[in-house]
N, C-alpha and C. Protein backbone atom coordinates (compact mmCIF):
# COMPACT_ATOMS: atom_id res chain seq x y z
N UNK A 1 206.23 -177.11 -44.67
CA UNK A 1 207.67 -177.14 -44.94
C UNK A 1 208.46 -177.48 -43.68
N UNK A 2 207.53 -177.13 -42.25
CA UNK A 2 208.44 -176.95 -41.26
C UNK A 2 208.68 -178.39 -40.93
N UNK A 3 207.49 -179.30 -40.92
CA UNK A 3 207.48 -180.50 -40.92
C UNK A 3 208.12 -181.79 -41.86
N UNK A 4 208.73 -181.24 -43.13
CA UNK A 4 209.37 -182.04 -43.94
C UNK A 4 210.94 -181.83 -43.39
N UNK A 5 211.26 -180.51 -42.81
CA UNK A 5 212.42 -180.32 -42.48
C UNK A 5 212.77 -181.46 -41.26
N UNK A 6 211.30 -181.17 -40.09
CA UNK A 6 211.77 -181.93 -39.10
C UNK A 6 212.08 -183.58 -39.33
N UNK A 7 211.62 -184.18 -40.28
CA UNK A 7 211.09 -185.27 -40.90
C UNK A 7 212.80 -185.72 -41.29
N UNK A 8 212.95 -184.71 -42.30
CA UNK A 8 214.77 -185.00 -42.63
C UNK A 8 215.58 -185.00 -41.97
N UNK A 9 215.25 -183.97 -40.75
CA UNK A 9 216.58 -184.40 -39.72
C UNK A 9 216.54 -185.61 -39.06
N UNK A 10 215.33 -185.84 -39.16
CA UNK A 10 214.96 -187.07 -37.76
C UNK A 10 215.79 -188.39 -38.66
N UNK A 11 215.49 -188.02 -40.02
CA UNK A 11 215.47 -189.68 -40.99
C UNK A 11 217.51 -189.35 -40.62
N UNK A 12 218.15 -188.17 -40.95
CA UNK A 12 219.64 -187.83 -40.78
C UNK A 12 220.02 -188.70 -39.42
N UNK A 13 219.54 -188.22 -38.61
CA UNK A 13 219.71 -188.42 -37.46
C UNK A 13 220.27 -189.93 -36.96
N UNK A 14 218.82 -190.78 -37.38
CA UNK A 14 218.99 -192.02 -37.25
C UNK A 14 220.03 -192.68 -38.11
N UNK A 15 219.87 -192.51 -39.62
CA UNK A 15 220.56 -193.02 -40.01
C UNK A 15 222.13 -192.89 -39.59
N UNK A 16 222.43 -191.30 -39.31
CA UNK A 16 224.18 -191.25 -38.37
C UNK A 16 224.25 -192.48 -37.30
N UNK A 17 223.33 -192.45 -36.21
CA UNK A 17 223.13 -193.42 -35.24
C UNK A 17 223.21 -194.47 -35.98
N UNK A 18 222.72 -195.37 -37.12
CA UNK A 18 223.25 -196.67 -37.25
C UNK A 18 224.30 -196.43 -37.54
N UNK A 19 225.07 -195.84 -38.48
CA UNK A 19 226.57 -196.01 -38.87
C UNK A 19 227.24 -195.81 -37.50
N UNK A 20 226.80 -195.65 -36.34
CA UNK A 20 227.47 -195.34 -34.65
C UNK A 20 227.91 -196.86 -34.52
N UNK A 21 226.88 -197.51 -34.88
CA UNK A 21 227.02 -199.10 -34.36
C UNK A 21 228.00 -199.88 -34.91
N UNK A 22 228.98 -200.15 -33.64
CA UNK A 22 230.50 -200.60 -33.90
C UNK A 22 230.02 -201.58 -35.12
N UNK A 23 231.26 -202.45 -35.77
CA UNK A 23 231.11 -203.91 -36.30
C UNK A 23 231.28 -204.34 -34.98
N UNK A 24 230.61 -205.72 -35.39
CA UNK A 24 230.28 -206.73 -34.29
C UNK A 24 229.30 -206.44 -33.11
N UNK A 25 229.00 -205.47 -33.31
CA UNK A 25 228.04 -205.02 -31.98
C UNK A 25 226.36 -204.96 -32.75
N UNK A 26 225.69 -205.07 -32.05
CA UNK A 26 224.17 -204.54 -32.36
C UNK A 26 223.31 -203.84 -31.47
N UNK A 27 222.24 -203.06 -31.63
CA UNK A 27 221.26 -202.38 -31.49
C UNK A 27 220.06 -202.55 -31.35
N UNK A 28 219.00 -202.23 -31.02
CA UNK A 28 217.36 -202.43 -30.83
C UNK A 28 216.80 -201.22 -31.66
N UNK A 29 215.91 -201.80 -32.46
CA UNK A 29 215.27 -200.22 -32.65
C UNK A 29 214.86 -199.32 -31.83
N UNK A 30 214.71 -199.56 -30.68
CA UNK A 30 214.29 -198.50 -29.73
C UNK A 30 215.50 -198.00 -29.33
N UNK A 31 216.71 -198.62 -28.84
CA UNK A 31 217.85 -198.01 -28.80
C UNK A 31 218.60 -196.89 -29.84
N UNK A 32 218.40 -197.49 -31.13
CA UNK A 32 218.71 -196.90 -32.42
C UNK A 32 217.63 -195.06 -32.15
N UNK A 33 216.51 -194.68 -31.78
CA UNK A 33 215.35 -194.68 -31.69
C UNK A 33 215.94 -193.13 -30.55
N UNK A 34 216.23 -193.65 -29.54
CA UNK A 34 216.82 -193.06 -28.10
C UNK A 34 218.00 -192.49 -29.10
N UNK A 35 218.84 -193.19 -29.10
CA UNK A 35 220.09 -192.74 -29.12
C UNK A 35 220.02 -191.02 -30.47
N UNK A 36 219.25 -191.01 -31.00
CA UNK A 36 218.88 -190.33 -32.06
C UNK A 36 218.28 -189.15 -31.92
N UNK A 37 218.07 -189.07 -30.03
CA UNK A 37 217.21 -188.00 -29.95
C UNK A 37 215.82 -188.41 -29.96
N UNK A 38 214.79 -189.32 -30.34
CA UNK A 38 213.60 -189.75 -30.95
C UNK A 38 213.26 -191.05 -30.00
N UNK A 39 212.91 -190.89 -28.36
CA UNK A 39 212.50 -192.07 -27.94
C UNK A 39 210.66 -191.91 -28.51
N UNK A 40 210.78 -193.46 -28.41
CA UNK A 40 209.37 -193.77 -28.81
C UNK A 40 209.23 -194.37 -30.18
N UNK A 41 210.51 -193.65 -31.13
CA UNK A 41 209.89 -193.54 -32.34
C UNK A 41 210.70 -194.86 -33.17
N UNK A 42 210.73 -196.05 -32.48
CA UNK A 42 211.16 -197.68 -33.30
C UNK A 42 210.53 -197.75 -34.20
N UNK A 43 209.65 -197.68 -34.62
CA UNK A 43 208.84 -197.97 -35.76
C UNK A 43 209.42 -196.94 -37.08
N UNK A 44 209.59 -195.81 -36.95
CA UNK A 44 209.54 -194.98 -37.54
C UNK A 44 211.49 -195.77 -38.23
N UNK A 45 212.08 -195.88 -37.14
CA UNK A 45 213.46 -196.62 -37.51
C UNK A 45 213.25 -197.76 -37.98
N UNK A 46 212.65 -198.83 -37.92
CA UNK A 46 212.16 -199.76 -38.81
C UNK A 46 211.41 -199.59 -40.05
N UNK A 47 210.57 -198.62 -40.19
CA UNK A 47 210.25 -198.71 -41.40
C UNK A 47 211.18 -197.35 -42.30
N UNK A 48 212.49 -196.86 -41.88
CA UNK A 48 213.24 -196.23 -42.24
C UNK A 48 214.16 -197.73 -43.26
N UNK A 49 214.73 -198.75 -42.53
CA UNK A 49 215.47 -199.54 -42.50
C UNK A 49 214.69 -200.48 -43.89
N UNK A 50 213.30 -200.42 -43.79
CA UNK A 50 212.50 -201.64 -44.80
C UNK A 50 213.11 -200.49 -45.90
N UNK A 51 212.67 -199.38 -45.88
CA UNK A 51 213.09 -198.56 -47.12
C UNK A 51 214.30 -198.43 -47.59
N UNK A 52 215.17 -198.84 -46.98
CA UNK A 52 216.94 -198.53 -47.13
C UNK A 52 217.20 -199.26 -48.49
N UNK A 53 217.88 -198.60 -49.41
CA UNK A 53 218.36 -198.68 -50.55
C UNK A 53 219.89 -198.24 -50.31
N UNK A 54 220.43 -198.06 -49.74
CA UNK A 54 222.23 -197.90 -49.71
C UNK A 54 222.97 -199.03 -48.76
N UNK A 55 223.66 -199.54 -49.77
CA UNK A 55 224.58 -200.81 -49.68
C UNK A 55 225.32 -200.29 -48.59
N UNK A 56 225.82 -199.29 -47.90
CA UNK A 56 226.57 -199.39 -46.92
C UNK A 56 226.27 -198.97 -45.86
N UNK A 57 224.84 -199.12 -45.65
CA UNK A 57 224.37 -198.86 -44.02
C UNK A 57 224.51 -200.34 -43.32
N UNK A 58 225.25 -200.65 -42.19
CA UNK A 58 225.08 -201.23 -41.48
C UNK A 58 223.78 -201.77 -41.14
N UNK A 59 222.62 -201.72 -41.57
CA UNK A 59 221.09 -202.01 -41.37
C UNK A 59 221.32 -203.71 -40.54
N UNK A 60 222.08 -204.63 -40.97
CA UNK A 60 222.14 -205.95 -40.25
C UNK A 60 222.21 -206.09 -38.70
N UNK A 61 223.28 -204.71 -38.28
CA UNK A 61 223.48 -204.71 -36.64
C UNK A 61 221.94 -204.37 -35.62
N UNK A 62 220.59 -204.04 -36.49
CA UNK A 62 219.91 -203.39 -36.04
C UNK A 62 218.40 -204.33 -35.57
N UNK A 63 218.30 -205.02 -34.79
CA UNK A 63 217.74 -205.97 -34.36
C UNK A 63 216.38 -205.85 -33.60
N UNK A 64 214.99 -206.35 -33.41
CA UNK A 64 214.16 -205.93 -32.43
C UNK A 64 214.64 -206.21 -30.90
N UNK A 65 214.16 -205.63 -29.77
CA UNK A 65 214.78 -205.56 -28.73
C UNK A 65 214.98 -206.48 -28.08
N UNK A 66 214.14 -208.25 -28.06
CA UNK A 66 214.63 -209.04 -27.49
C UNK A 66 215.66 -210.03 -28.40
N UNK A 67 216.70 -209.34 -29.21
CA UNK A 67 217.41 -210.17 -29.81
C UNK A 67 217.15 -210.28 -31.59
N UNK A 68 215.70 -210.88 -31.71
CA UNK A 68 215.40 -211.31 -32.65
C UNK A 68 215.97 -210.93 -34.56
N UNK A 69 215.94 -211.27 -34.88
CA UNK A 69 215.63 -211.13 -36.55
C UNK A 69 214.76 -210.78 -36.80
N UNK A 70 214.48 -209.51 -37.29
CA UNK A 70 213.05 -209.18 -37.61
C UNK A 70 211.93 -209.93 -38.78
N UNK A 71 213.42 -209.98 -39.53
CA UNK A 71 212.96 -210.76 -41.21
C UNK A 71 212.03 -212.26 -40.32
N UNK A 72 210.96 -212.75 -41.31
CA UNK A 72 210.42 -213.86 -41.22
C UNK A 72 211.76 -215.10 -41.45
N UNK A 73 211.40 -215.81 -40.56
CA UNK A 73 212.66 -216.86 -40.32
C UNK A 73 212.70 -217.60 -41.59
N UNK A 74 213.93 -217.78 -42.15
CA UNK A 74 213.87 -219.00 -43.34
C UNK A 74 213.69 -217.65 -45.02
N UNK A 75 213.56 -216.47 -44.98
CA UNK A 75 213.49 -215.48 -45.96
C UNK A 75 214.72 -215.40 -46.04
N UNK A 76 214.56 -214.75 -46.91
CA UNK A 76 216.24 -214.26 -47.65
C UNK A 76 216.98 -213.17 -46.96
N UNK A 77 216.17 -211.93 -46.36
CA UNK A 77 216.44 -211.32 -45.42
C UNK A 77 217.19 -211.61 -43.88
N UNK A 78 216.55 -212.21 -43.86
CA UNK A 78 216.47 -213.60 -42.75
C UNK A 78 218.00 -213.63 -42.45
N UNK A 79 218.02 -215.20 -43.94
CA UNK A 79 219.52 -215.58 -44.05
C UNK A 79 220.42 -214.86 -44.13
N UNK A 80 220.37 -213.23 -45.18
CA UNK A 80 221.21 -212.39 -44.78
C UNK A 80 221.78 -211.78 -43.84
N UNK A 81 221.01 -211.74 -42.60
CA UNK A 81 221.37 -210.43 -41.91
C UNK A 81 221.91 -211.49 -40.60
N UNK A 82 221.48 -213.12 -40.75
CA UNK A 82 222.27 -213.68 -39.77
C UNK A 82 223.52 -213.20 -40.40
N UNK A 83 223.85 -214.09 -42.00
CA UNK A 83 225.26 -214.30 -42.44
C UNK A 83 226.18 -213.02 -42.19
N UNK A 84 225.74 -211.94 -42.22
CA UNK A 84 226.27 -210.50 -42.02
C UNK A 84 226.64 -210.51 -40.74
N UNK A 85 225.43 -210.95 -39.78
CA UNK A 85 226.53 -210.47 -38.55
C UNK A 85 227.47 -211.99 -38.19
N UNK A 86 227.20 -213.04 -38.28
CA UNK A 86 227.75 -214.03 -38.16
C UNK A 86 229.48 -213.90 -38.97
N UNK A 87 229.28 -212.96 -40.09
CA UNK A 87 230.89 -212.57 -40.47
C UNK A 87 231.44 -211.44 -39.81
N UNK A 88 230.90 -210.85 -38.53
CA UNK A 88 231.20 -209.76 -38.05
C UNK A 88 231.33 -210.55 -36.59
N UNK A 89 231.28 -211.93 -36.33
CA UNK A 89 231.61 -212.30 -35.24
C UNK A 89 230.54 -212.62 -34.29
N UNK A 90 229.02 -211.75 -34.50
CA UNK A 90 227.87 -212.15 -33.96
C UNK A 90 227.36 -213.33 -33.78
N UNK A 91 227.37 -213.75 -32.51
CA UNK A 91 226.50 -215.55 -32.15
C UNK A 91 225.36 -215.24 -32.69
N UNK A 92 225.02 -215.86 -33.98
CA UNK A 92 223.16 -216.26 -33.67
C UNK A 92 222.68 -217.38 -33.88
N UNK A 93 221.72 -217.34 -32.72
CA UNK A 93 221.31 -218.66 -32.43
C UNK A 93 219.73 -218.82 -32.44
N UNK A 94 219.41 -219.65 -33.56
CA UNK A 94 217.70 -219.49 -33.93
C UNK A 94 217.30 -218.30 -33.89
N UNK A 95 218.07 -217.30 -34.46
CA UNK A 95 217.28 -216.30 -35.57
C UNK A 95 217.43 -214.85 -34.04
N UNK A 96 218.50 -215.66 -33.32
CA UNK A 96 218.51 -214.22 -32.02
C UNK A 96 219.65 -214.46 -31.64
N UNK A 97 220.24 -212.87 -30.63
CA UNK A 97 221.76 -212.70 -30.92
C UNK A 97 221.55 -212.04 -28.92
N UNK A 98 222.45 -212.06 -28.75
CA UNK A 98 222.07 -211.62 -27.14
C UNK A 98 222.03 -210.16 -27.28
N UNK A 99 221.57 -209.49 -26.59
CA UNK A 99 221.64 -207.81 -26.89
C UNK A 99 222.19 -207.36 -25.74
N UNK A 100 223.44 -205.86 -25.79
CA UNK A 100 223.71 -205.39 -25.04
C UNK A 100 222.99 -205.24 -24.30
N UNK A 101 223.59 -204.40 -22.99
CA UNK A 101 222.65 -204.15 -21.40
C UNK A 101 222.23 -202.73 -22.18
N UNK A 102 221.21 -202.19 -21.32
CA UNK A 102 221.05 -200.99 -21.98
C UNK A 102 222.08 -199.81 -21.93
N UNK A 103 221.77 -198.82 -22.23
CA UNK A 103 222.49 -197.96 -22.21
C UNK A 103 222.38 -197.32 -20.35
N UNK A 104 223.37 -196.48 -20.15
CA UNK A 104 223.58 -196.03 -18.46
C UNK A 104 222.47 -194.95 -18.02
N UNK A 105 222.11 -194.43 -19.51
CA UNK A 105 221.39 -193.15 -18.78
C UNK A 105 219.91 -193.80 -19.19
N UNK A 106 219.32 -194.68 -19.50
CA UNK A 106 218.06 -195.28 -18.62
C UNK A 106 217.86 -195.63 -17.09
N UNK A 107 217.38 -194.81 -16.99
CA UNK A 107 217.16 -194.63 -15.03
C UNK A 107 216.45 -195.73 -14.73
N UNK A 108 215.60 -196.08 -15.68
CA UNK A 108 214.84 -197.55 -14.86
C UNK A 108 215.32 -198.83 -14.70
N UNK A 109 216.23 -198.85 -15.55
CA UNK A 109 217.13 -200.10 -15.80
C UNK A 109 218.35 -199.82 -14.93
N UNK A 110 218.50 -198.40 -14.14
CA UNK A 110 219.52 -198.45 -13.31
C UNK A 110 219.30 -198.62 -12.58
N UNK A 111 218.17 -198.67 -12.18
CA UNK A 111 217.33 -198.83 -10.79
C UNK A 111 217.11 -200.03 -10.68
N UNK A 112 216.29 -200.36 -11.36
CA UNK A 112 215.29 -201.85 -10.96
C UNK A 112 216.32 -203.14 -12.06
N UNK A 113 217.36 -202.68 -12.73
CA UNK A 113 217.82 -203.86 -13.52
C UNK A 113 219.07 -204.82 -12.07
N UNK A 114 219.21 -205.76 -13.01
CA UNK A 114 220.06 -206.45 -12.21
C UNK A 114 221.20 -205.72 -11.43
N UNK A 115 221.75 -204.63 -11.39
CA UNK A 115 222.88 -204.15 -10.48
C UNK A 115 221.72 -203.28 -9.76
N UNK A 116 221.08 -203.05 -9.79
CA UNK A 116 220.29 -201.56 -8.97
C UNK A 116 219.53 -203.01 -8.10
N UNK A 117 219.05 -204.21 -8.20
CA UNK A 117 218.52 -204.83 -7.16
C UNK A 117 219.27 -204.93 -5.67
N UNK A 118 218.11 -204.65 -4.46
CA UNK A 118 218.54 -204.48 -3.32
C UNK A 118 219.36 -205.47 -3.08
């Protein structure tokens, strides 16, 4: 039981975290993932997202981490989730969208990313 509980908060969790994601902005599953309390666990947010049955989750802003479209290029998925963010103002260009910098409190990316270089 203790484990179905933890299971529901985690699925709560994430799903609050996508509805976080402004319009016009997007996400990584691993970001989605972090931000949720749950690093590590992208997969678990992706195959949350294949299961999504409610018309008003933002699920389109939610992208793999170098940009991409997850959907197979040329699917219906695909075409959707460009046209979705493309009406929310999102550039995409061959099936990828630029992705924010990361977030501030990744220490490695504060370090070693482009402003932390010597």
């Amino acid at each position: 039981m203790a484990a179905l509980s933890a299971d529901a908060s985690a699925v709560a969790r994430i799903l609050a975290t996508i509805r976080d994601v402004p319009h016009g902005a997007v996400a990584g599953y691993g970001q989605i993932a972090r931000r949720a309390g749950l690093p590590g666990r992208a997969r678990m947010v992706a195959r949350l997202l294949a299961g999504n049955d409610d018309p008003t989750l933002p699920w389109h802003r939610i992208l793999r981490s170098d940009g991409r479209i997850a959907f197979p290029p040329g699917s219906k998925g695909y075409l959707e989730q460009a046209r979705r963010l493309r009406a929310e103002g999102v550039a995409v260009v061959n099936g990828r969208v630029r992705m924010p910098r990361l977030e501030a409190d990744d220490l490695d990316a504060a370090l070693w990313g482009p402003l932390g270089k010597p």
